[in-house]
N, C-alpha and C. Protein backbone atom coordinates (compact mmCIF):
# COMPACT_ATOMS: atom_id res chain seq x y z
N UNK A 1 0.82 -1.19 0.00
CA UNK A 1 0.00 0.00 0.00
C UNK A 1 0.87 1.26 0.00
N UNK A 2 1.78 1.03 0.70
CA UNK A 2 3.01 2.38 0.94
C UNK A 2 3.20 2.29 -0.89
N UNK A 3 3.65 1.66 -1.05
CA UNK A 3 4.32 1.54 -2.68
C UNK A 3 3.34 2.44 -3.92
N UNK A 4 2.01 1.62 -3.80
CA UNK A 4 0.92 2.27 -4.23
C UNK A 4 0.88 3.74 -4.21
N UNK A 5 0.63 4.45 -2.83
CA UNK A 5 0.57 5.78 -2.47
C UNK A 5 2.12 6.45 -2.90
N UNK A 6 3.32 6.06 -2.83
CA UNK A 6 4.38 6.56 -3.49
C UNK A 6 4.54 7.01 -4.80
N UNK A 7 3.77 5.42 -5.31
CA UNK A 7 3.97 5.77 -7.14
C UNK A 7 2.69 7.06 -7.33
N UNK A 8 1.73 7.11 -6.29
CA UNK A 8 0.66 8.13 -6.91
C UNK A 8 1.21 9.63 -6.71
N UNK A 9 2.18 9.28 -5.86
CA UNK A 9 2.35 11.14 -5.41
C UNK A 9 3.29 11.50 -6.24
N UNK A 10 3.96 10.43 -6.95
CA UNK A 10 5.13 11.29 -7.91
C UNK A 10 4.12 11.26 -8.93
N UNK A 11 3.14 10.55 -9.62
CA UNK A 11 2.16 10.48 -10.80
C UNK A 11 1.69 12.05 -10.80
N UNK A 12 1.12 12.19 -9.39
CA UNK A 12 0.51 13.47 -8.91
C UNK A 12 1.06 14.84 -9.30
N UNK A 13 2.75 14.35 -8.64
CA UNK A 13 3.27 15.80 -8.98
C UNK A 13 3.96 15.84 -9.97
N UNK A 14 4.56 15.03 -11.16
CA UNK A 14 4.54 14.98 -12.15
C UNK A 14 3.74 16.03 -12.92
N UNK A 15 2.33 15.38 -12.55
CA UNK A 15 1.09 15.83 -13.40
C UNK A 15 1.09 17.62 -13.31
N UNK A 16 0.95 17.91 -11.78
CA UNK A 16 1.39 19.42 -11.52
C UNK A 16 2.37 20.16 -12.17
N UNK A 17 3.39 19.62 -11.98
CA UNK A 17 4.54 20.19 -13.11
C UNK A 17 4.12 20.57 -14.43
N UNK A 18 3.63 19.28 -14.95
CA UNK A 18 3.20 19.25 -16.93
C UNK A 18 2.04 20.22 -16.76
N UNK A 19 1.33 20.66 -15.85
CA UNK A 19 0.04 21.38 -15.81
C UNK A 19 0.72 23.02 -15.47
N UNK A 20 0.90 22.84 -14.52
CA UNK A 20 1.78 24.37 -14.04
C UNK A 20 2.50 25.11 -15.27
N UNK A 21 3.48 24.38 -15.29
CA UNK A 21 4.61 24.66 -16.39
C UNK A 21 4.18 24.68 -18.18
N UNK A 22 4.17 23.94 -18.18
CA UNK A 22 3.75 23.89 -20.00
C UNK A 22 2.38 24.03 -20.13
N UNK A 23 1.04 23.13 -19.96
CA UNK A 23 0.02 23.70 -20.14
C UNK A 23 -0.39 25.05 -20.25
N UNK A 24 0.03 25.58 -18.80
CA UNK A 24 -0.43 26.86 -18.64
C UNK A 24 0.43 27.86 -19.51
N UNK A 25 1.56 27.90 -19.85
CA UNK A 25 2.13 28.59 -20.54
C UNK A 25 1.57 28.27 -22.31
N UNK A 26 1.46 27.46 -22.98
CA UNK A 26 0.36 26.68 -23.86
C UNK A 26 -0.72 27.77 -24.19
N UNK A 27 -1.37 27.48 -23.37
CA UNK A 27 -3.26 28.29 -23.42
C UNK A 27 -2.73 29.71 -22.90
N UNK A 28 -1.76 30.25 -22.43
CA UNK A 28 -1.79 31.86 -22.17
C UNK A 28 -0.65 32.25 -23.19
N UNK A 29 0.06 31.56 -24.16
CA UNK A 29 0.57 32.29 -25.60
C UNK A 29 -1.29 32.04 -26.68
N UNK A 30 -1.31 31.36 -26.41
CA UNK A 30 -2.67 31.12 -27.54
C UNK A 30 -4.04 31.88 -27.21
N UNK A 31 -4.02 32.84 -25.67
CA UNK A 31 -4.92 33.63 -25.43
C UNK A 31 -6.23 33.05 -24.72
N UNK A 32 -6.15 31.65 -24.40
CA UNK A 32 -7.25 30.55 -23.88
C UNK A 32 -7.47 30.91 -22.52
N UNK A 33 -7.67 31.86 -21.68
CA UNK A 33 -7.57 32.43 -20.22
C UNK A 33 -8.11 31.25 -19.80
N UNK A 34 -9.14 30.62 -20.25
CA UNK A 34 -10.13 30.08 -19.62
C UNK A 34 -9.64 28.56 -19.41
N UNK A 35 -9.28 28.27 -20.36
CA UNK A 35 -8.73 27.08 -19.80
C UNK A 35 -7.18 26.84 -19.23
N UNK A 36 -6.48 28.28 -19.35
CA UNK A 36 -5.55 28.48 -18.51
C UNK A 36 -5.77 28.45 -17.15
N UNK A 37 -6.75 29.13 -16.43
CA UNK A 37 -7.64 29.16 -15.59
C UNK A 37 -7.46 27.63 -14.61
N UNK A 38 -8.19 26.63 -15.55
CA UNK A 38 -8.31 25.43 -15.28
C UNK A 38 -7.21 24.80 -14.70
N UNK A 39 -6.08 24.69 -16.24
CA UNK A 39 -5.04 24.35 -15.97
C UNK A 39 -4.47 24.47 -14.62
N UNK A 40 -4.83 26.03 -14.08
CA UNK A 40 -4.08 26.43 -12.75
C UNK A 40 -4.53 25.77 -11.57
N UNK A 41 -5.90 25.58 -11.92
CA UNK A 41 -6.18 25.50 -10.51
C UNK A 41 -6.37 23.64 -10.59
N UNK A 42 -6.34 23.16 -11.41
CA UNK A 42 -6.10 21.50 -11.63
C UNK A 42 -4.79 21.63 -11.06
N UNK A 43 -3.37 22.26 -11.95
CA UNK A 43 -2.19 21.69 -11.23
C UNK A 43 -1.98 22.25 -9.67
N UNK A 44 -2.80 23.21 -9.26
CA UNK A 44 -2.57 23.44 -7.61
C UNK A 44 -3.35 22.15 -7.09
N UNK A 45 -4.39 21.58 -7.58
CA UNK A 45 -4.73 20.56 -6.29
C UNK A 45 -3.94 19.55 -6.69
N UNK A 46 -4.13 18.90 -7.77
CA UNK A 46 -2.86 18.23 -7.77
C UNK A 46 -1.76 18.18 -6.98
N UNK A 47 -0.92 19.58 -7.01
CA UNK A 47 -0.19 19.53 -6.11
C UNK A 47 -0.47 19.30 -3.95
N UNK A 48 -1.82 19.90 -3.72
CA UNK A 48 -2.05 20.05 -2.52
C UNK A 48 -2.29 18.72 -2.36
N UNK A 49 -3.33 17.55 -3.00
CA UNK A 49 -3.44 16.07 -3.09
C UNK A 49 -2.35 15.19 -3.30
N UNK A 50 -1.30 15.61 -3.59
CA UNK A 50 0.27 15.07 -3.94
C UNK A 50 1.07 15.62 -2.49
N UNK A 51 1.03 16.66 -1.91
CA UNK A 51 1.49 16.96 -0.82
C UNK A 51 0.88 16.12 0.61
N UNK A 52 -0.44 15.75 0.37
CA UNK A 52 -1.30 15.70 1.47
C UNK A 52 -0.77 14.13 1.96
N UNK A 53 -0.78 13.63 0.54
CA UNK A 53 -0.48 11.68 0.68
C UNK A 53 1.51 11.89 0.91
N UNK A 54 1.84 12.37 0.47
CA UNK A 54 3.48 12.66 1.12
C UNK A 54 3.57 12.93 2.45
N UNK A 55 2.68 13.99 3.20
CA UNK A 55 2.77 14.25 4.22
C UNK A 55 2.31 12.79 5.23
N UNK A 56 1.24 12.03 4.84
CA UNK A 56 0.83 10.99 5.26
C UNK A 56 1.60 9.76 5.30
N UNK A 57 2.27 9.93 4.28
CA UNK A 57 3.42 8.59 4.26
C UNK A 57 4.25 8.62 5.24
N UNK A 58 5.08 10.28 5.08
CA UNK A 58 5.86 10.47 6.35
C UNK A 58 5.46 10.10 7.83
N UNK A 59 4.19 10.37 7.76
CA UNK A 59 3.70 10.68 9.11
C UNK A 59 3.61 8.84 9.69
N UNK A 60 3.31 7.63 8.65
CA UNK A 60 2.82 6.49 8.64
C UNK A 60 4.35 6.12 8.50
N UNK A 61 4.80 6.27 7.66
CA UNK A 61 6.45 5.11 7.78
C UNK A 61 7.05 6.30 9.06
């Protein structure tokens, strides 16, 4: 289960990165606010749901 929750939080923040970083830069050269928008606030939970199960692992191992 530890293993499981490991591979998800790097999946997780992976995902944040590719969302943060390139997406959002993507849709705000092409003028898409709106789904820049998205982008942002998808890769922040991402990240807060990627932080939350890290913090939990620590707290459990």
């Amino acid at each position: 289960m530890v293993r499981l929750f490991g591979s998800l939080v790097i999946i997780l923040f992976v995902s944040t990165l590719m969302l943060l970083a390139v997406d959002a830069r993507i849709y705000n050269s092409k003028g898409w606010l709106r789904e820049k928008k998205y982008a942002m606030v998808l890769g922040w939970a991402y990240g807060a749901i990627s932080l939350a199960i890290l913090i939990g692992l620590i707290i459990y191992v």
